[in-house]
C-alpha atoms as a PDB file:
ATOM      1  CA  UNK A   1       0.000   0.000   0.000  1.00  0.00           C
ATOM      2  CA  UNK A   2       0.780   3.546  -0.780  1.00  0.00           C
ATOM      3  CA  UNK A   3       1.547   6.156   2.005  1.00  0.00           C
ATOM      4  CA  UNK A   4      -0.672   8.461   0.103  1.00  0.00           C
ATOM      5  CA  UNK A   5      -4.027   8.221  -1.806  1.00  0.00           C
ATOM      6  CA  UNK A   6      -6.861  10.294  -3.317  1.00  0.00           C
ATOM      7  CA  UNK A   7     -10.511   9.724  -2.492  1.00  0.00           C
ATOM      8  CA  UNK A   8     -13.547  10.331  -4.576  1.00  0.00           C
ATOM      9  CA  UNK A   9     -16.433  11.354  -2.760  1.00  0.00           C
ATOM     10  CA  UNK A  10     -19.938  12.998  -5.146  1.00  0.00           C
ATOM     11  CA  UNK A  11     -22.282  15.196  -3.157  1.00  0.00           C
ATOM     12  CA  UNK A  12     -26.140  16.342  -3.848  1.00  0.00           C
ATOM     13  CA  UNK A  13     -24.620  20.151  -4.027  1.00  0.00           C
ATOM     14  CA  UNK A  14     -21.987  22.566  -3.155  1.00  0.00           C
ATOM     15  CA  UNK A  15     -22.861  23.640  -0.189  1.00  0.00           C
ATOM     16  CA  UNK A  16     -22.713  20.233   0.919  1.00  0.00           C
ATOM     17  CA  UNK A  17     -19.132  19.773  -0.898  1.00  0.00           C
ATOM     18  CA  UNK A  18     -17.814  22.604   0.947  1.00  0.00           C
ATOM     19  CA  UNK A  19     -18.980  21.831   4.366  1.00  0.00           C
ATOM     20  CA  UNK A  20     -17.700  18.216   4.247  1.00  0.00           C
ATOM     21  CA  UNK A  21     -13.894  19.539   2.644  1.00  0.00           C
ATOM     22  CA  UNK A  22     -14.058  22.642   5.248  1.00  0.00           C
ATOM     23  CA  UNK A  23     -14.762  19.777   8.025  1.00  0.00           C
ATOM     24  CA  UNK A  24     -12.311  16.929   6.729  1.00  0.00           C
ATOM     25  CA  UNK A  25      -9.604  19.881   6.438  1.00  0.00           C
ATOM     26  CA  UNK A  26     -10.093  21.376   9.886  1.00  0.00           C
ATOM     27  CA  UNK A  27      -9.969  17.780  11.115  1.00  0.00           C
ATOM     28  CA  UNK A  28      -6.584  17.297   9.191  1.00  0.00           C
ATOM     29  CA  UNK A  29      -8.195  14.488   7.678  1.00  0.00           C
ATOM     30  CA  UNK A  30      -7.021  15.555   4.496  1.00  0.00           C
ATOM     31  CA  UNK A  31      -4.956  18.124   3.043  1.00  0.00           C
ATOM     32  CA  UNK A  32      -6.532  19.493   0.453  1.00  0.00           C
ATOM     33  CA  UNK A  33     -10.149  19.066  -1.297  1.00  0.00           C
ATOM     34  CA  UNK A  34     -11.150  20.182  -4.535  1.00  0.00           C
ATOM     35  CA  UNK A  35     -14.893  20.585  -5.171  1.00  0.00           C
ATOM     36  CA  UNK A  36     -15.288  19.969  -9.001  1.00  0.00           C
ATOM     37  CA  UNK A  37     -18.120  20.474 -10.708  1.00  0.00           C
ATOM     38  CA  UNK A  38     -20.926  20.361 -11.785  1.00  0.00           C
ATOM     39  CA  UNK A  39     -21.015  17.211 -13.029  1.00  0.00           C
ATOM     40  CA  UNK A  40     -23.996  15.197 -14.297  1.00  0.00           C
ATOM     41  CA  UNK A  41     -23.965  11.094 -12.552  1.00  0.00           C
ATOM     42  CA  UNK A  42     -25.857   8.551 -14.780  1.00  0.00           C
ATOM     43  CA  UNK A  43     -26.530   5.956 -12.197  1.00  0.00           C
ATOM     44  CA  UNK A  44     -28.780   3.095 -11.341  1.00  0.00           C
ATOM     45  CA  UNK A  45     -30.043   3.510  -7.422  1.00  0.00           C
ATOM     46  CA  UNK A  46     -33.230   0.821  -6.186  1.00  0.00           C
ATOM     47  CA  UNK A  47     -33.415  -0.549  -9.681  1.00  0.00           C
ATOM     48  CA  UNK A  48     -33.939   2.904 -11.466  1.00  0.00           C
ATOM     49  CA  UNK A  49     -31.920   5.054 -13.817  1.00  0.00           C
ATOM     50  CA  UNK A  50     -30.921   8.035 -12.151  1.00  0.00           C
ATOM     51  CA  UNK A  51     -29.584  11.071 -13.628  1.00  0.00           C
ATOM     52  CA  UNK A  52     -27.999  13.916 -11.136  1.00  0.00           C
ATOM     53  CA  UNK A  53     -25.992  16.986 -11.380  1.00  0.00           C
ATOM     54  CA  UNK A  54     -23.598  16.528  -8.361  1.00  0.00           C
ATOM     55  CA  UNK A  55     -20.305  17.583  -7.197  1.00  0.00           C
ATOM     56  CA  UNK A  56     -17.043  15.934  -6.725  1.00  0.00           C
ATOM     57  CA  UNK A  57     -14.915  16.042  -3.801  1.00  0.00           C
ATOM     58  CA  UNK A  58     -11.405  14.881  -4.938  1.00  0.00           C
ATOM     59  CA  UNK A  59      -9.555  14.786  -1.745  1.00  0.00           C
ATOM     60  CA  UNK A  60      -5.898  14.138  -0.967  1.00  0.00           C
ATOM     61  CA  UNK A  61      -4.832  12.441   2.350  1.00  0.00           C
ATOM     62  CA  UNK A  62      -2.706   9.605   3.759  1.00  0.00           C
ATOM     63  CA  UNK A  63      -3.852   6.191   3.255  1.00  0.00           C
ATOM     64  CA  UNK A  64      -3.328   5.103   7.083  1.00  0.00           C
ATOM     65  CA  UNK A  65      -6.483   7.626   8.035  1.00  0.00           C
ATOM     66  CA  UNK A  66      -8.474   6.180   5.077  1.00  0.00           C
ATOM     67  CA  UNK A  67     -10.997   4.627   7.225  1.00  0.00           C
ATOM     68  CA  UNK A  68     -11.439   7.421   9.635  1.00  0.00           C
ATOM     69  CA  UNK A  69     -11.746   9.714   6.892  1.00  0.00           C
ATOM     70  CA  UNK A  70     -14.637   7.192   5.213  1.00  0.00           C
ATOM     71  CA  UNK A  71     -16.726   7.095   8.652  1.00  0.00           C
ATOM     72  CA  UNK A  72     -16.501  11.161   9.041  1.00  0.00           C
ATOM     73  CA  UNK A  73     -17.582  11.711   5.338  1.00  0.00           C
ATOM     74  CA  UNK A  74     -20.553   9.038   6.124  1.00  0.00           C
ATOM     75  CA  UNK A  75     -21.386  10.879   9.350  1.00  0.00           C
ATOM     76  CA  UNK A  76     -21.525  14.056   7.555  1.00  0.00           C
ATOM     77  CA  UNK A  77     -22.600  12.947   3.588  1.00  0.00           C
ATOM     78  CA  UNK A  78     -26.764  13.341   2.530  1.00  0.00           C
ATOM     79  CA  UNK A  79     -26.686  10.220   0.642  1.00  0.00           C
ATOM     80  CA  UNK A  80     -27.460   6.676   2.246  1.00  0.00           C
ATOM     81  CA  UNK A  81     -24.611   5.199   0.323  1.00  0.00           C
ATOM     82  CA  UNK A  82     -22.218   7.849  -0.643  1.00  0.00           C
ATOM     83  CA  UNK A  83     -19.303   7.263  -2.692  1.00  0.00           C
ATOM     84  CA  UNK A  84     -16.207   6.694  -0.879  1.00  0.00           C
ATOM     85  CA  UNK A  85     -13.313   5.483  -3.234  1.00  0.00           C
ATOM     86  CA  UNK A  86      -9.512   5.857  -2.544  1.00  0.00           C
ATOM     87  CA  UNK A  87      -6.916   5.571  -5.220  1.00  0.00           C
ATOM     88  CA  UNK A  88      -3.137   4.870  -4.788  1.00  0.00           C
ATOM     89  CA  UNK A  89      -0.827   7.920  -5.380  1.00  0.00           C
ATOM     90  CA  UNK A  90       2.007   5.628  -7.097  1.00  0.00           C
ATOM     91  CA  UNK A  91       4.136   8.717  -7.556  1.00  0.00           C
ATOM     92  CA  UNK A  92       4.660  12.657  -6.362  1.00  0.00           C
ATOM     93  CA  UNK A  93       6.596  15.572  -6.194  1.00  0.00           C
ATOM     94  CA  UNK A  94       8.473  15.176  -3.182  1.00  0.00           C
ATOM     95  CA  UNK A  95       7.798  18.675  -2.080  1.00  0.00           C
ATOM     96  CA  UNK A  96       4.206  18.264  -2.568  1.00  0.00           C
ATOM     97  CA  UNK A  97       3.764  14.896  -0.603  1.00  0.00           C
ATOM     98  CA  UNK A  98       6.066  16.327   2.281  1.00  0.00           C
ATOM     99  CA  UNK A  99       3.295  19.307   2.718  1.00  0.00           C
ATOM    100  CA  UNK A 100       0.786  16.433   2.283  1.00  0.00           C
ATOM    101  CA  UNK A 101       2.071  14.309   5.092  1.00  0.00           C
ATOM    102  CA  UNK A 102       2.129  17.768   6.896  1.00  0.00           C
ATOM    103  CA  UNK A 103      -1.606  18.350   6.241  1.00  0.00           C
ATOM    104  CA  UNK A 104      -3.014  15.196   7.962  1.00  0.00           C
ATOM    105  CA  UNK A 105      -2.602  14.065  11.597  1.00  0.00           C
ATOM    106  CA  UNK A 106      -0.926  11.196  10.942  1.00  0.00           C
END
């Protein structure tokens, strides 16, 4: 495993985007979120075709508070099963994964 790794998280709005970065930064759970969008999800949910204009949150952290960082954005997300997906970072500017590893509280 990676010491570092991005997770995708969607959300309903911006608001919502920005409360759950602002939150997840405070909490140096990550150390930097982006809030991208809009973006328009084609997805099935219940057995339906959905179609939403969302947000994403691409968020850069540490993998080792991966699962802390997935229970907070549950606690705080609008969705019953939000998106929660982390991706290896297989390579980095030094510089820039130094003030990453500074960003997070572990």
């Amino acid at each position: 495993m990676t010491d570092f790794v991005v997770v995708l998280v969607t959300v309903g709005s911006a608001a919502e985007g920005e409360r759950i970065a602002e939150t997840l930064v405070r909490e140096q759970l990550a150390a930097c979120v982006n809030v991208v969008g809009p973006i328009r999800s084609i997805y099935t949910w219940k057995g339906e075709l959905q179609r939403d204009d969302e947000r994403l949150l691409v968020i850069k952290t540490r993998a080792a508070v991966f699962d802390e960082l997935d229970r907070r954005v549950r606690a705080l997300h609008s969705y019953e099963t939000p998106e929660v997906i982390a991706l290896p970072i297989s390579a980095g500017s030094p510089p820039y994964l130094d003030w990453l590893a500074t960003g997070t509280h572990r």
